[in-house]
C-alpha atoms as a PDB file:
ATOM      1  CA  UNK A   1      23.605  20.873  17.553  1.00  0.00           C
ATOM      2  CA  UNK A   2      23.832  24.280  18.384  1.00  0.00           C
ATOM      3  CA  UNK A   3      24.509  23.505  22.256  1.00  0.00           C
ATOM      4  CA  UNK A   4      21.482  21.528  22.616  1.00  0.00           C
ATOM      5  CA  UNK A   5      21.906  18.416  25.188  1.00  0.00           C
ATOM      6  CA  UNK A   6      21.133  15.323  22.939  1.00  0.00           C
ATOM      7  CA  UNK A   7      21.980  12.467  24.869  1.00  0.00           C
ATOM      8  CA  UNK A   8      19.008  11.900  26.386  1.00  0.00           C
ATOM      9  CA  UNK A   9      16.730  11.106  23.063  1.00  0.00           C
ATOM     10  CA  UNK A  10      17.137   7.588  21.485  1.00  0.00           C
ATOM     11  CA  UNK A  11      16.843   8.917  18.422  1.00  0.00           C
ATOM     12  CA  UNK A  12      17.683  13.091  16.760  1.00  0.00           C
ATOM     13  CA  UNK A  13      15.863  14.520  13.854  1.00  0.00           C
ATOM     14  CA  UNK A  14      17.247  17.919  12.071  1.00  0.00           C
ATOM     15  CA  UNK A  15      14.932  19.478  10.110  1.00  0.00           C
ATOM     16  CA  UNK A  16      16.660  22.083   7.355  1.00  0.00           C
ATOM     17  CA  UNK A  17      13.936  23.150   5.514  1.00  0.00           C
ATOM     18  CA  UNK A  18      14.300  24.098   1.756  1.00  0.00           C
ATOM     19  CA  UNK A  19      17.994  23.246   1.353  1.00  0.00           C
ATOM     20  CA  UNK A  20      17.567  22.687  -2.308  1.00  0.00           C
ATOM     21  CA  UNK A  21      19.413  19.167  -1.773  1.00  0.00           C
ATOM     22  CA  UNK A  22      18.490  16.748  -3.885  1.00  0.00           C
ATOM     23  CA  UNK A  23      17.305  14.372  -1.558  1.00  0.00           C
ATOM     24  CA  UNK A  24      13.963  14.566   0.605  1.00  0.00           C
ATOM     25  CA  UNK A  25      16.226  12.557   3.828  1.00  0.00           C
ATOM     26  CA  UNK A  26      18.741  10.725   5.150  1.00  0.00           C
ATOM     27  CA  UNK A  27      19.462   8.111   7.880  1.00  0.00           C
ATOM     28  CA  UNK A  28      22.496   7.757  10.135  1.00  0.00           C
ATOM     29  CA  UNK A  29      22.266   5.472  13.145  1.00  0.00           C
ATOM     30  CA  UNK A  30      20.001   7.261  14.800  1.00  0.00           C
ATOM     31  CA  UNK A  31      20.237  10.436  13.861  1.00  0.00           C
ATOM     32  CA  UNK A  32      18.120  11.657  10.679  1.00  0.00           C
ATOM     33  CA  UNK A  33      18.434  14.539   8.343  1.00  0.00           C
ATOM     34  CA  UNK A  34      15.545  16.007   6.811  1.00  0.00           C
ATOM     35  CA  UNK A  35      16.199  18.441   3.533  1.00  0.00           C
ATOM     36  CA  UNK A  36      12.654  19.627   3.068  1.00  0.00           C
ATOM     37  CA  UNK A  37       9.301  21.024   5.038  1.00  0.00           C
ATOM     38  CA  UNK A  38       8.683  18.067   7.583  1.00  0.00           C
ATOM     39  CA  UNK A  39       5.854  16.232   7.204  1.00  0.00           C
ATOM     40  CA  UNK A  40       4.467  13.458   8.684  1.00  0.00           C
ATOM     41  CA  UNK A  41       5.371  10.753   6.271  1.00  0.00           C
ATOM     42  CA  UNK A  42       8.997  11.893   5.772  1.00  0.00           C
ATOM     43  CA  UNK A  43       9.268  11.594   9.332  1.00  0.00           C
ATOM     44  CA  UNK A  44       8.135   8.464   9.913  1.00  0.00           C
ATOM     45  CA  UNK A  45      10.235   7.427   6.860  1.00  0.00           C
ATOM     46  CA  UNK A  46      13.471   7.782   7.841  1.00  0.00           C
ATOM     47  CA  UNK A  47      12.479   7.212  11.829  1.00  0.00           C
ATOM     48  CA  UNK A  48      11.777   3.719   9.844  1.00  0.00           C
ATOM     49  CA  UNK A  49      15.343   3.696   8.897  1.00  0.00           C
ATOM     50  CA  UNK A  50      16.357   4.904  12.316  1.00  0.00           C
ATOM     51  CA  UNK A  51      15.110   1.665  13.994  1.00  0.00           C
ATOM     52  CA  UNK A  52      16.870  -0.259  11.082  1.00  0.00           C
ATOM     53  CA  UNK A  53      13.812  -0.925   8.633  1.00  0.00           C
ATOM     54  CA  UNK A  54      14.871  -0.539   4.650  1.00  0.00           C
ATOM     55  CA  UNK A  55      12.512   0.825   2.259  1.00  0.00           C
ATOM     56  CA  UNK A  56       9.095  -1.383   1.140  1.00  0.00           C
ATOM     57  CA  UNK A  57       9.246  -1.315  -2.478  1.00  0.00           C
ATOM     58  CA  UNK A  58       7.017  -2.778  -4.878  1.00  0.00           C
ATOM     59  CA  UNK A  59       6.734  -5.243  -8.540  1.00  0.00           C
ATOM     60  CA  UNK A  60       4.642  -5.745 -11.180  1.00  0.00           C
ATOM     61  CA  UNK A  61       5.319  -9.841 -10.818  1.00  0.00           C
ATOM     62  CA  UNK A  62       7.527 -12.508  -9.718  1.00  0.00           C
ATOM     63  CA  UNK A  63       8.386 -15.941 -10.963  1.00  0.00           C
ATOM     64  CA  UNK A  64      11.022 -18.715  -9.887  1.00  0.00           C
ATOM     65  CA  UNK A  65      13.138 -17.278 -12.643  1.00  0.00           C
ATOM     66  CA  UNK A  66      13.098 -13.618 -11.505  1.00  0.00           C
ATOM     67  CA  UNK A  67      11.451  -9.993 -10.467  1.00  0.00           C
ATOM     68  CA  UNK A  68       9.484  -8.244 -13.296  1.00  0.00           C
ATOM     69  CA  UNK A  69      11.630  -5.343 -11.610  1.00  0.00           C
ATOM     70  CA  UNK A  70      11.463  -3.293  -8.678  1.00  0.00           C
ATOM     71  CA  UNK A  71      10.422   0.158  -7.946  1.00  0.00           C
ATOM     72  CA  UNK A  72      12.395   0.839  -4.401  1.00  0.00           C
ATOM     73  CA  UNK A  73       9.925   2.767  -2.672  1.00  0.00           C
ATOM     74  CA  UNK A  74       6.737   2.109  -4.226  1.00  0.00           C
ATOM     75  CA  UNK A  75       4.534   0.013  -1.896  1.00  0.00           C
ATOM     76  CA  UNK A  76       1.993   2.241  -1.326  1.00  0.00           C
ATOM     77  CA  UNK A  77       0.529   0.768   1.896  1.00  0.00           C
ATOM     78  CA  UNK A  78       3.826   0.989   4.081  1.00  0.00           C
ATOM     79  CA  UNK A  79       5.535   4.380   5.016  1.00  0.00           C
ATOM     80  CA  UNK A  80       8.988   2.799   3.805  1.00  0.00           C
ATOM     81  CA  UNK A  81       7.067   2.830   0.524  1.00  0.00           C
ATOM     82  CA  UNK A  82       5.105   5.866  -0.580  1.00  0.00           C
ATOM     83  CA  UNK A  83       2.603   5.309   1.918  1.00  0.00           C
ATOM     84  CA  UNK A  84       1.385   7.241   4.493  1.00  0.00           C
ATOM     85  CA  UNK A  85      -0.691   3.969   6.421  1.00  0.00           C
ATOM     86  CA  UNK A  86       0.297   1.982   8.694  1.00  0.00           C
ATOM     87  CA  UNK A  87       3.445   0.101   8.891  1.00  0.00           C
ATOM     88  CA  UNK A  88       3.286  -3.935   7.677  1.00  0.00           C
ATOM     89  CA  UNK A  89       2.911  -6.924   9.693  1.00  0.00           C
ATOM     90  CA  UNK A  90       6.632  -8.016   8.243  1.00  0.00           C
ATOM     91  CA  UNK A  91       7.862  -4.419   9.706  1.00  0.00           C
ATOM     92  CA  UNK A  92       6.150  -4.808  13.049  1.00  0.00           C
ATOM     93  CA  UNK A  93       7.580  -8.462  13.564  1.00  0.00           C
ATOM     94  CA  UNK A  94      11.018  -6.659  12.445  1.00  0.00           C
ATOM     95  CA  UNK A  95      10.384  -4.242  15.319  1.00  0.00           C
ATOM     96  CA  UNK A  96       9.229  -6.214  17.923  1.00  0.00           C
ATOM     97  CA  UNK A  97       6.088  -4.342  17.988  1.00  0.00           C
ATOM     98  CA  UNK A  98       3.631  -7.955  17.032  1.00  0.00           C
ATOM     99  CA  UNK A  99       4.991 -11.429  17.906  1.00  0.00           C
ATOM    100  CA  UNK A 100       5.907 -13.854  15.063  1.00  0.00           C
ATOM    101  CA  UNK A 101       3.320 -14.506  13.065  1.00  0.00           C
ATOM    102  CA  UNK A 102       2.760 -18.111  11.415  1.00  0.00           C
ATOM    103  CA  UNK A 103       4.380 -20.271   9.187  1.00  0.00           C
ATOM    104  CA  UNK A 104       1.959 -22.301   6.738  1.00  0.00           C
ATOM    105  CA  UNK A 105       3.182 -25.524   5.316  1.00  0.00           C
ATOM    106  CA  UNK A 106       0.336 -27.477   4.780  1.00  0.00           C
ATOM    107  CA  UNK A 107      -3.066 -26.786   2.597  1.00  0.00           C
ATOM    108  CA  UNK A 108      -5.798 -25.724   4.718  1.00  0.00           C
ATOM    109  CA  UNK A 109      -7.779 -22.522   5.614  1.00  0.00           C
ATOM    110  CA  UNK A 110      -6.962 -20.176   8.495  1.00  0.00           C
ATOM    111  CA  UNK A 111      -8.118 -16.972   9.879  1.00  0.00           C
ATOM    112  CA  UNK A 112      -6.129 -13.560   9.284  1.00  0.00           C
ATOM    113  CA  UNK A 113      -6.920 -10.208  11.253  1.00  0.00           C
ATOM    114  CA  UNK A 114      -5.059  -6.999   9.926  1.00  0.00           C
ATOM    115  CA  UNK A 115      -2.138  -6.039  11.335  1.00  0.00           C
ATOM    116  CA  UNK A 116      -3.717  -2.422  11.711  1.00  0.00           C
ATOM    117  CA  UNK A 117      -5.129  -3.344  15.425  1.00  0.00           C
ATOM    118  CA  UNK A 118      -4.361  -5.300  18.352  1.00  0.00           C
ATOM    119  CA  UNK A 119      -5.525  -9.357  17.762  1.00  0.00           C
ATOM    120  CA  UNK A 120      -4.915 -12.880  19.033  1.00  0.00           C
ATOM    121  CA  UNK A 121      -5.796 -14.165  15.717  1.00  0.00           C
ATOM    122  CA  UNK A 122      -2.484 -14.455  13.077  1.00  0.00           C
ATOM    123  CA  UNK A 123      -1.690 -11.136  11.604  1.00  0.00           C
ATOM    124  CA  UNK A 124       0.113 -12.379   8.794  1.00  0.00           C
ATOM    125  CA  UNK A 125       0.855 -16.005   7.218  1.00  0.00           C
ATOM    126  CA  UNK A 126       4.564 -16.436   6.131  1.00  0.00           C
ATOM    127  CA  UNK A 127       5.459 -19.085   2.962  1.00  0.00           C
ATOM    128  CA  UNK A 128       8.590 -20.600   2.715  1.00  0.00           C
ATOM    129  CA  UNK A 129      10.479 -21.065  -0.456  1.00  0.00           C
ATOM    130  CA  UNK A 130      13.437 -21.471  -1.606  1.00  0.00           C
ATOM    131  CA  UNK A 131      13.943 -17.785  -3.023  1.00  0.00           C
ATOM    132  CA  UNK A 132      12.988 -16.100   0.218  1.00  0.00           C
ATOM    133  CA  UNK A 133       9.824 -15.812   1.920  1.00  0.00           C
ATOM    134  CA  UNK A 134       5.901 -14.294   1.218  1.00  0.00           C
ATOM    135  CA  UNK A 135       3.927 -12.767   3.853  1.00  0.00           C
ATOM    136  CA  UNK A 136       0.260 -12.232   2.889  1.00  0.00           C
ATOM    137  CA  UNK A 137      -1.554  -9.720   5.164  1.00  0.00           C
ATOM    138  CA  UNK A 138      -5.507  -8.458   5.467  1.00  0.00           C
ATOM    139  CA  UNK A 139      -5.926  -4.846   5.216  1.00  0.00           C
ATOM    140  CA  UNK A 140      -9.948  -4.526   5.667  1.00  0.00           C
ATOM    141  CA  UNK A 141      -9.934  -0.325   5.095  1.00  0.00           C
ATOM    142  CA  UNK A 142      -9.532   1.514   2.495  1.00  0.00           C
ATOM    143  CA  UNK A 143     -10.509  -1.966   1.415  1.00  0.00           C
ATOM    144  CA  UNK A 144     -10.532  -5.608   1.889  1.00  0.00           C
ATOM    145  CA  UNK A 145      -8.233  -7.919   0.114  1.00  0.00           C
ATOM    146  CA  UNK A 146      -4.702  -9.494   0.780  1.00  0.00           C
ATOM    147  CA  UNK A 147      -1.732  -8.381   0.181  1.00  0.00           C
ATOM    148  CA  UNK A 148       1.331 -10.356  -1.147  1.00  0.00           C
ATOM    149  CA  UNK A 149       4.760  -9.413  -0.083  1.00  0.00           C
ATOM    150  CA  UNK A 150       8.230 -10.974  -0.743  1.00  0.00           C
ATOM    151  CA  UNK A 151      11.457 -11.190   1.263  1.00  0.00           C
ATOM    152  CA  UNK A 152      14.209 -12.215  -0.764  1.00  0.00           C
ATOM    153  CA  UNK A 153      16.633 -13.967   1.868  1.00  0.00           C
ATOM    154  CA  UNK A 154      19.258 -14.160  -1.052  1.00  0.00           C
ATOM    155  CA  UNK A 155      20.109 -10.294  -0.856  1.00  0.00           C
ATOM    156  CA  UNK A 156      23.341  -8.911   0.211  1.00  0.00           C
ATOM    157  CA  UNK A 157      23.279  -8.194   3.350  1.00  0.00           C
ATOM    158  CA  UNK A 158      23.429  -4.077   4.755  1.00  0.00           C
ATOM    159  CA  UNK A 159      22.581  -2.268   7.905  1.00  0.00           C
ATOM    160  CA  UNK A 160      18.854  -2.323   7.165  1.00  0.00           C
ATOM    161  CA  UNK A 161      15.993  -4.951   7.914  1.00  0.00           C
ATOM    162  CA  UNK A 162      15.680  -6.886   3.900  1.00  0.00           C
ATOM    163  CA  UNK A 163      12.996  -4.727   2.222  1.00  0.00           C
ATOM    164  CA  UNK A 164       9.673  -6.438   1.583  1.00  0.00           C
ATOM    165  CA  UNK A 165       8.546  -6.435  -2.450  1.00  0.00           C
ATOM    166  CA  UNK A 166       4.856  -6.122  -2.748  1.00  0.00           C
ATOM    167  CA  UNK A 167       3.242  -7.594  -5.733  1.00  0.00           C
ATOM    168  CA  UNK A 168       1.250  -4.789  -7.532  1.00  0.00           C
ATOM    169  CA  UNK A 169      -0.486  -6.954 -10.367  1.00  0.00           C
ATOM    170  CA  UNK A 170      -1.671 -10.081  -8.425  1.00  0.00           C
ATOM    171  CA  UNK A 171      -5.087 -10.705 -10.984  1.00  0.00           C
ATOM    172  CA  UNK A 172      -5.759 -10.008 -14.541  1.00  0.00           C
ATOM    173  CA  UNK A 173      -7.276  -6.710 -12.123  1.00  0.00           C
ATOM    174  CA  UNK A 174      -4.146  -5.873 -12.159  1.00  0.00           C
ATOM    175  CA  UNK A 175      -4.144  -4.248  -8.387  1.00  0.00           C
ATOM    176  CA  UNK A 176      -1.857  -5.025  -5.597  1.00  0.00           C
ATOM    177  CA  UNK A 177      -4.623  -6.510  -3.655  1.00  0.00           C
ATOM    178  CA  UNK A 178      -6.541  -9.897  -3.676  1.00  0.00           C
ATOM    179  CA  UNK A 179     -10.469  -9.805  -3.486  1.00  0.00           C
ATOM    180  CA  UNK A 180     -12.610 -12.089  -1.658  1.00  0.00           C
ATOM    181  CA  UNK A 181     -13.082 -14.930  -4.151  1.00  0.00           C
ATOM    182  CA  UNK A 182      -9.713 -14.564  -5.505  1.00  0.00           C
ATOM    183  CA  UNK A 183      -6.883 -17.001  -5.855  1.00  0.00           C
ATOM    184  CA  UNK A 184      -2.840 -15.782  -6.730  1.00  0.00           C
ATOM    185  CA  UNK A 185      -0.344 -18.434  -7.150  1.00  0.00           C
ATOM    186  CA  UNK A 186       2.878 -17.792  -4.819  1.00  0.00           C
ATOM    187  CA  UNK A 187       5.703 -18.950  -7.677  1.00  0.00           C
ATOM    188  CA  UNK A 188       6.893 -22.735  -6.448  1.00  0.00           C
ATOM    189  CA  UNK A 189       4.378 -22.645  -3.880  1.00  0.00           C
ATOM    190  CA  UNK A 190       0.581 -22.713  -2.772  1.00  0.00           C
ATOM    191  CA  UNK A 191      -2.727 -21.433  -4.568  1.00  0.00           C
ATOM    192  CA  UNK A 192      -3.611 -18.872  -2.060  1.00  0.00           C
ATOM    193  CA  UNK A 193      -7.399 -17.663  -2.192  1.00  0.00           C
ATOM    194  CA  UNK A 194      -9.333 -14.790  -0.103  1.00  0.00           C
ATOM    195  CA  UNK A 195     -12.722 -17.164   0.704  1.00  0.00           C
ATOM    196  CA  UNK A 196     -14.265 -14.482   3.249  1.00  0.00           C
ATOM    197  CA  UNK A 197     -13.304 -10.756   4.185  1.00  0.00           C
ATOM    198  CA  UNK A 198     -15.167  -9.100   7.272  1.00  0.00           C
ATOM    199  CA  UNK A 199     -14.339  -5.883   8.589  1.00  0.00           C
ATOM    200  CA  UNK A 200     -11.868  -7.374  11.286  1.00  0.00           C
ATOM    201  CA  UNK A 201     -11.041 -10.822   9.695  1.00  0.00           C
ATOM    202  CA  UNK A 202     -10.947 -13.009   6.803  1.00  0.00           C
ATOM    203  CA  UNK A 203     -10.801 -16.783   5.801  1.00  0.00           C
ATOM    204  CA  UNK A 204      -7.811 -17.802   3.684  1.00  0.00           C
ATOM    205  CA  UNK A 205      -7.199 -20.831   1.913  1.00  0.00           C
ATOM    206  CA  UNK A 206      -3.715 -22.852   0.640  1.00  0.00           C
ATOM    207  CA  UNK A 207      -4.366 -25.614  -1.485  1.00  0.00           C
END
């Protein structure tokens, strides 16, 4: 620490640039190591970890048998992922930065605003099954569509948050987003489809 006073900061960050490790970062309590040029991402990365968030990885598919495997840090809309946008609506609730968002258990339609701005609509609706739980989002820039993400509450437990799996493939489109006039099938569970999409909300139906 080279006699600097740390105990006033919540949380340290030591940047040592170009150490040739073979790593980009790492996470202790609240203390984070970064082992190349700091950037904006990589910070916000591993300040994820800091406040106890794991990584936001990413699947081609899931059924009630299985994951089509995972890529750990590949959801590209979440800086836990490879993502440089803002964090998810599952992350926020995880921090306390939104309140808890929804639970659906019976076919209808509701109203979803992005979890990109301040709302008072639902910023994400949460499915129940019995392999974990799916929270579908609306992102409305760089585009509008849903996205599908699963928490597997069968994991063994760590010191992180669980880490959300976004579906990459949700259509034969094969993208990991859900266009108005869409449906995707949770596994087990309801026919979700994307019925509107405005710039700051969109109509969702179960059935």
């Amino acid at each position: 620490r080279a006699g600097f006073d740390t105990a006033r900061y919540d949380d340290i960050v030591y940047a040592i640039a170009d150490s040739h490790c073979g790593f980009h970062g790492a996470t202790w309590g609240h203390e984070v190591m970064l082992t190349r040029q700091p950037n904006l991402q990589l910070v916000v990365h591993e300040l994820g970890h800091a406040f106890g968030l794991g990584h936001a990885q990413a699947s081609d598919c899931i059924t009630v048998a299985g994951v089509c495997g995972i890529d750990e840090t590949g959801d590209p809309f979440s800086p836990m992922g490879s993502g440089e946008v803002d964090f998810s609506a599952y992350e926020k609730v995880t921090l306390g930065w939104i309140r808890d968002q929804p639970h659906v258990t019976a076919a209808n339609r509701y109203v979803l605003a992005p979890p990109t701005k301040e709302s008072a609509l639902a910023q994400s609706l949460i499915v129940d099954t019995e392999q974990g739980s799916w929270w579908i989002e609306y992102r409305s820039q760089p585009f509008r569509g849903l996205l599908f993400r699963f928490i597997d509450n069968r994991v063994i437990p760590s010191p992180f948050a669980e880490s959300s799996l976004l579906m990459r493939k949700l259509t034969k489109a094969k993208r990991p987003w859900l266009a108005k006039g869409e449906s995707y099938r949770i596994p087990g569970s309801f026919r979700v489809t994307l019925t509107k999409a405005a710039d700051g909300r969109a109509e969702v139906r179960f059935r």
